[in-house]
N, C-alpha and C. Protein backbone atom coordinates (compact mmCIF):
# COMPACT_ATOMS: atom_id res chain seq x y z
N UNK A 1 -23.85 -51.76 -63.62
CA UNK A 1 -23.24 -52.35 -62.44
C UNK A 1 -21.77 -51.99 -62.37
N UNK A 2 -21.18 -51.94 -61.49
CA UNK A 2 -19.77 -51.63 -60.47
C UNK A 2 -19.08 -52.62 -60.99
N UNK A 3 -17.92 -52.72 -61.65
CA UNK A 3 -16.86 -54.26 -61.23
C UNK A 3 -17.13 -55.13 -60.09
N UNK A 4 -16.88 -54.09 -59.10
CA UNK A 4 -17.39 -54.70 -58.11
C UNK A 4 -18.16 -55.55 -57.33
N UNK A 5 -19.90 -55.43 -58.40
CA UNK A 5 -20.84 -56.02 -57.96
C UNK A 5 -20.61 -57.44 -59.03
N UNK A 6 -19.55 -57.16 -60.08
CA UNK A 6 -19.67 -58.15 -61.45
C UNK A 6 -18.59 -59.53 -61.21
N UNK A 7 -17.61 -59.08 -60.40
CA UNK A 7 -16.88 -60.08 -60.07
C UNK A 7 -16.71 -60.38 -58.61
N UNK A 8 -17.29 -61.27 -58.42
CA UNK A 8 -17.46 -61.79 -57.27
C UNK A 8 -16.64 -62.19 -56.74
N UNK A 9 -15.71 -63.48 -56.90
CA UNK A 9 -14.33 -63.89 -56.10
C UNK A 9 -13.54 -64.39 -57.36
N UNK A 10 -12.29 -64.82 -57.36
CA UNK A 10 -11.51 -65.88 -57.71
C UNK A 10 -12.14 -67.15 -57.96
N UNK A 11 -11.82 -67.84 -58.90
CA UNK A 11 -11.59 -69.47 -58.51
C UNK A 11 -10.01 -69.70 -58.47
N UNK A 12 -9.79 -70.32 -57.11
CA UNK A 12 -8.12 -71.11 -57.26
C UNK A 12 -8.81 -72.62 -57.05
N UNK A 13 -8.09 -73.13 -58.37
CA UNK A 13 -8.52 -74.84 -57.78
C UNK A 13 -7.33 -74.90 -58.62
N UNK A 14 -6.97 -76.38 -58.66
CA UNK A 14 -5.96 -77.06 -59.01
C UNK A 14 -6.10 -77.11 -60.58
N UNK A 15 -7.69 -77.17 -61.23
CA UNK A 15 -7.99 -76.79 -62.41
C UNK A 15 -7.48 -75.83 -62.91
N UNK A 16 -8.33 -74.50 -62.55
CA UNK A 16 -7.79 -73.00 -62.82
C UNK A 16 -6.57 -73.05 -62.51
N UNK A 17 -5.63 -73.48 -61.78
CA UNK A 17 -4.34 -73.33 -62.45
C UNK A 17 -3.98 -73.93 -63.07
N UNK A 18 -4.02 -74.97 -63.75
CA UNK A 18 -3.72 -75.96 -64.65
C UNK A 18 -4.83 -74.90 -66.10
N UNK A 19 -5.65 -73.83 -66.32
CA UNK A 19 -6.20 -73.64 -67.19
C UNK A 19 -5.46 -72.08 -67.24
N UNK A 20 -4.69 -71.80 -65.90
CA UNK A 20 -4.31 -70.37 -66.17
C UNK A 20 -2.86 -70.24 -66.88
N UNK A 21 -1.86 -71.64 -66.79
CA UNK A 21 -0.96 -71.75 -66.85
C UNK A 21 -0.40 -72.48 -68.44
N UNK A 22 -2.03 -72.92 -69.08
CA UNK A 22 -2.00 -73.41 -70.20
C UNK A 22 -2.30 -72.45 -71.77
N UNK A 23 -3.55 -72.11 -70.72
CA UNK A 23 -4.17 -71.39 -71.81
C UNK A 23 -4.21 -69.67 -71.67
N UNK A 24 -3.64 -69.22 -70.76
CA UNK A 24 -3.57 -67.74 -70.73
C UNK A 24 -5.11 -67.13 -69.97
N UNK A 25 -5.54 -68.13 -68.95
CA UNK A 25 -7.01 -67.99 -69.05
C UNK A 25 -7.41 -67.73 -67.54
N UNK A 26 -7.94 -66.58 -66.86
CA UNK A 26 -7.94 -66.85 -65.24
C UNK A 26 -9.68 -66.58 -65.05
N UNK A 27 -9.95 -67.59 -63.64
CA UNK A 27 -11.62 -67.84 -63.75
C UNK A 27 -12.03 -67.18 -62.88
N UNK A 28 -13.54 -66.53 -62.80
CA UNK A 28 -14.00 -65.92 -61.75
C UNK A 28 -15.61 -66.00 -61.55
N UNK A 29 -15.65 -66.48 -60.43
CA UNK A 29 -17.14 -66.15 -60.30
C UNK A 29 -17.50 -64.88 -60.32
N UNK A 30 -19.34 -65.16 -61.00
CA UNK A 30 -20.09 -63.63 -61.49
C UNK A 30 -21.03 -63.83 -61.27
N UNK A 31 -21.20 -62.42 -61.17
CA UNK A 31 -23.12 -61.98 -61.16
C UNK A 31 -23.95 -62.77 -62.25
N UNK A 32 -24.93 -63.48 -61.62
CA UNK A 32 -25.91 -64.05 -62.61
C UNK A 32 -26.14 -63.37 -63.70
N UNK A 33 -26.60 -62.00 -63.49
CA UNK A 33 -27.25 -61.03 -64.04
C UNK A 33 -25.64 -60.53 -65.52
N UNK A 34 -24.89 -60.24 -65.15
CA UNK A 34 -23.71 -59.96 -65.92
C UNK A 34 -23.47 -60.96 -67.24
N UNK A 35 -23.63 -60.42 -68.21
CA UNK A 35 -23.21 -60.66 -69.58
C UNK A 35 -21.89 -60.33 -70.06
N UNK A 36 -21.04 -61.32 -71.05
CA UNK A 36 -19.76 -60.75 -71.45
C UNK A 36 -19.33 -59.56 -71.68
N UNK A 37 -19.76 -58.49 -72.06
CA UNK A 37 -19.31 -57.12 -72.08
C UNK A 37 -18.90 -56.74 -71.03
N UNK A 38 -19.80 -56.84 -69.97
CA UNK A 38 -19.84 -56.30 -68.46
C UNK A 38 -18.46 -57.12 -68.01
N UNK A 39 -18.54 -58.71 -68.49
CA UNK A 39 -17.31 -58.73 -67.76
C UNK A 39 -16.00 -57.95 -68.31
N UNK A 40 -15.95 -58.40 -69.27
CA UNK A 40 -14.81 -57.75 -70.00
C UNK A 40 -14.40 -56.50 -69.56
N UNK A 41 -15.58 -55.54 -69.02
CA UNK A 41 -15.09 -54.28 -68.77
C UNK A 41 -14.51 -54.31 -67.46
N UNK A 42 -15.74 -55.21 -66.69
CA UNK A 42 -14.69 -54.96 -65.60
C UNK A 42 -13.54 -55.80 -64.86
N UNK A 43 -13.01 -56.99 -65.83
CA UNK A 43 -11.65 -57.23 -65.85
C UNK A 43 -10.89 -56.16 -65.85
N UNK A 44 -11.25 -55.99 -67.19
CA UNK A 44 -10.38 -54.55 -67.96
C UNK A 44 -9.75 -53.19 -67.02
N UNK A 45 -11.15 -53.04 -66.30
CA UNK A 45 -10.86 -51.47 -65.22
C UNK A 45 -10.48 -52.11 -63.91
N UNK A 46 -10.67 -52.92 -63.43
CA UNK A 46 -10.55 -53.89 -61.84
C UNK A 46 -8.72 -53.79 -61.96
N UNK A 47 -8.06 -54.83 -62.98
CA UNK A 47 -6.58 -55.34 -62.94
C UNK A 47 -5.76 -54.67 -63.97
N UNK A 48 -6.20 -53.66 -64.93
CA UNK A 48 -5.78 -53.06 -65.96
C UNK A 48 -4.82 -53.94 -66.92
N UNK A 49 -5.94 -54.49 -67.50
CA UNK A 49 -4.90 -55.60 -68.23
C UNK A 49 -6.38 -55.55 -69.80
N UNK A 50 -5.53 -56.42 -70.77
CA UNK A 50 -6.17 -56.53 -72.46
C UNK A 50 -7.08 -57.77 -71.99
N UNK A 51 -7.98 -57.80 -72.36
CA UNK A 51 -9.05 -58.79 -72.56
C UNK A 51 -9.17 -59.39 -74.19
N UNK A 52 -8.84 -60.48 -74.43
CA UNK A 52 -9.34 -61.22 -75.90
C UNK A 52 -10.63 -61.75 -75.66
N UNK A 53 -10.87 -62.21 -74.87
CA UNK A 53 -11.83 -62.89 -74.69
C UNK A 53 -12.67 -63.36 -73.42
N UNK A 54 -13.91 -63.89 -73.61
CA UNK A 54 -14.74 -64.29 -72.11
C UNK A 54 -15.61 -65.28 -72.61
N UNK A 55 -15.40 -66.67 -72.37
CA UNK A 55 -16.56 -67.53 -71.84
C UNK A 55 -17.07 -67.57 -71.03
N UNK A 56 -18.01 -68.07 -70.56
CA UNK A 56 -19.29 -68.11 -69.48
C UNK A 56 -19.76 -69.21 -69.65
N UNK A 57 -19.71 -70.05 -68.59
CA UNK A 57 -20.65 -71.13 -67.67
C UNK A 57 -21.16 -71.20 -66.31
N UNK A 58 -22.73 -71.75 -66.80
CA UNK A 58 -23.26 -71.42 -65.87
C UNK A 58 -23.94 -73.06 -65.25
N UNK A 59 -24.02 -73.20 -64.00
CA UNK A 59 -24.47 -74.54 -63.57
C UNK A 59 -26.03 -74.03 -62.69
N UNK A 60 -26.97 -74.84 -62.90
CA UNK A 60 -28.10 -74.48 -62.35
C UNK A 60 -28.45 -75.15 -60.94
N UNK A 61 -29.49 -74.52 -60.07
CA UNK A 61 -28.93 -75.28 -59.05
C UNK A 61 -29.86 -76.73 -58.67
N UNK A 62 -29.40 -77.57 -58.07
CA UNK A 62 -29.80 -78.81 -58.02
C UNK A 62 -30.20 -79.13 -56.26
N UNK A 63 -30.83 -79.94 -56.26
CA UNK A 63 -31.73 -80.50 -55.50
C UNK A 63 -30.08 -81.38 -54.52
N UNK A 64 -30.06 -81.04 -53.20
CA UNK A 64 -29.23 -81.92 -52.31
C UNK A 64 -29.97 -83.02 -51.78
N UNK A 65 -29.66 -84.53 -51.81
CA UNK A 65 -30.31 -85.58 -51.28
C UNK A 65 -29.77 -86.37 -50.39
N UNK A 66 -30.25 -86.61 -48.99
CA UNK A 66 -29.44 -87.53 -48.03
C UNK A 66 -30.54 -88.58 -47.98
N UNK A 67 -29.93 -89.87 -48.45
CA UNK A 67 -30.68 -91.03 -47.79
C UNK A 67 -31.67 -91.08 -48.45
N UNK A 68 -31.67 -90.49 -49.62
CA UNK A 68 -32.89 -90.59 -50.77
C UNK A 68 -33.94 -89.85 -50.33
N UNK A 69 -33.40 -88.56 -49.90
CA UNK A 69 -34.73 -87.46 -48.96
C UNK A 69 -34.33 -86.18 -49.95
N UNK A 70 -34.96 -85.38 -50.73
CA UNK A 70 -34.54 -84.55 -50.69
C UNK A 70 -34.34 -82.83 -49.93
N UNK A 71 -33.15 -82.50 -49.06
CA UNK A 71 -32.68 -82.42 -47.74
C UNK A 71 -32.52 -80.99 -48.08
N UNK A 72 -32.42 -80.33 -49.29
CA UNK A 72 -32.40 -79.02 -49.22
C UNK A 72 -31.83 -78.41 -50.87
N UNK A 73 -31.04 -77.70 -50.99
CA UNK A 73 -30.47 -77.44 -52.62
C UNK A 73 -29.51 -77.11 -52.42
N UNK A 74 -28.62 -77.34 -53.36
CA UNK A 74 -27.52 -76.79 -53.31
C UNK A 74 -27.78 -75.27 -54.84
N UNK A 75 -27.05 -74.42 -54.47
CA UNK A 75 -27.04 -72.91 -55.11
C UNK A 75 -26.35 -73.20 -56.20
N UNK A 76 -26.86 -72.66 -57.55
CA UNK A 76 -26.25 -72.48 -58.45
C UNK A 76 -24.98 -71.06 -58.92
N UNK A 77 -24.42 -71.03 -60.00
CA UNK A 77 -23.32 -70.30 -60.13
C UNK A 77 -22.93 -69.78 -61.50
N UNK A 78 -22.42 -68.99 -62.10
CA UNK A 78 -22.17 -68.59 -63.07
C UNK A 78 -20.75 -68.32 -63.38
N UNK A 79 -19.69 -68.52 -63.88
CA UNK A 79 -17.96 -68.74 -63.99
C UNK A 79 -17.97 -68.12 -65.33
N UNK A 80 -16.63 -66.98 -65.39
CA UNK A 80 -16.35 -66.51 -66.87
C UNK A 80 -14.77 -67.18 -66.83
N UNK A 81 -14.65 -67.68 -67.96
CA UNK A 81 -13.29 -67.88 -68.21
C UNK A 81 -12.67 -66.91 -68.81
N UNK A 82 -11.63 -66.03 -68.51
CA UNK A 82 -10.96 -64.42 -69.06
C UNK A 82 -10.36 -64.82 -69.71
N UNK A 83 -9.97 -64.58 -71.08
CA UNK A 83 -8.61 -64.75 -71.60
C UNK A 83 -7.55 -63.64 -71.87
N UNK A 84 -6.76 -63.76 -71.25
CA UNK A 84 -6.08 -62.23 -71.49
C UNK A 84 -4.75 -62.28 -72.41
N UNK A 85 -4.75 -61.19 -72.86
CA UNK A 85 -3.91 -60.62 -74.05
C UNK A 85 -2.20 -61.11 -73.91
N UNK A 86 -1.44 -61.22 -74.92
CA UNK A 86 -0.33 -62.24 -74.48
C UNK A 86 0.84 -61.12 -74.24
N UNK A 87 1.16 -61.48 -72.93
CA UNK A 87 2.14 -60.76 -71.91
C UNK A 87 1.80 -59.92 -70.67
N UNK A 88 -0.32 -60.20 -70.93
CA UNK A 88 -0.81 -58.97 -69.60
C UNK A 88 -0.96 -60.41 -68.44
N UNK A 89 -1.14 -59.99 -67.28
CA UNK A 89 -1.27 -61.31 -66.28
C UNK A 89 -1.56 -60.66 -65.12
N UNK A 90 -2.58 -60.97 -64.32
CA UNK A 90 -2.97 -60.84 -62.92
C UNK A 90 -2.32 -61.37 -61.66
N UNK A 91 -1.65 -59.75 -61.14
CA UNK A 91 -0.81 -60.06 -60.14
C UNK A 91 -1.38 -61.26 -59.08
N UNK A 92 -3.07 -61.25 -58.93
CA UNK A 92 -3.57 -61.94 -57.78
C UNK A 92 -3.27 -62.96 -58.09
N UNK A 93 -3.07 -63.98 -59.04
CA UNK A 93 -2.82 -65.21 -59.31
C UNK A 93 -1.26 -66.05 -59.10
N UNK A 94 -0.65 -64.46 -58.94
CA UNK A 94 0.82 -65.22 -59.13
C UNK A 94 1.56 -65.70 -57.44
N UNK A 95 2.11 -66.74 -58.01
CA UNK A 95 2.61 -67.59 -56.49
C UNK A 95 1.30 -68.27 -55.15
N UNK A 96 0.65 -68.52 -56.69
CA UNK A 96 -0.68 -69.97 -56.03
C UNK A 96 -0.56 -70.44 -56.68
């Protein structure tokens, strides 16, 4: 697979910056299918920056309920947490 197809968007939440600004760590949604290597690489070639590390969580998807009906699902997701090398940093993040 492409970087491309491996990293899907950003997360900006008030979290991820509170986790980018602590721990050296920026989040991104991914391809189900994508395993840590894959990400790593394509951090690596996407922003040209050192990779230490990649966690991965994944939430499965769950049943949406209105009024005790169940009304449809909500989609599940897969999040790598990057950790990058100390002094590399992703321009996209800076000044959010």
């Amino acid at each position: 697979m492409d970087y491309t197809q491996i990293l899907l968007r950003p997360v900006i939440s008030e979290k991820a910056t509170f986790v980018k600004e602590e721990d050296g760590q920026v989040i991104f949604y991914v391809h189900d299918k994508a395993n840590k290597i894959e990400i790593r690489k394509a951090v690596e070639d996407a922003f040209k920056v050192k990779v230490t590390g990649v966690n991965v969580v994944r939430r499965k998807p769950m049943p949406r309920t209105k009024f005790g009906k169940v009304t449809g699902k909500v989609p599940g997701f897969k999040k790598a947490y990057v950790t990058l090398a100390e002094g590399d940093k992703i321009e996209l993040f800076e000044g959010v």
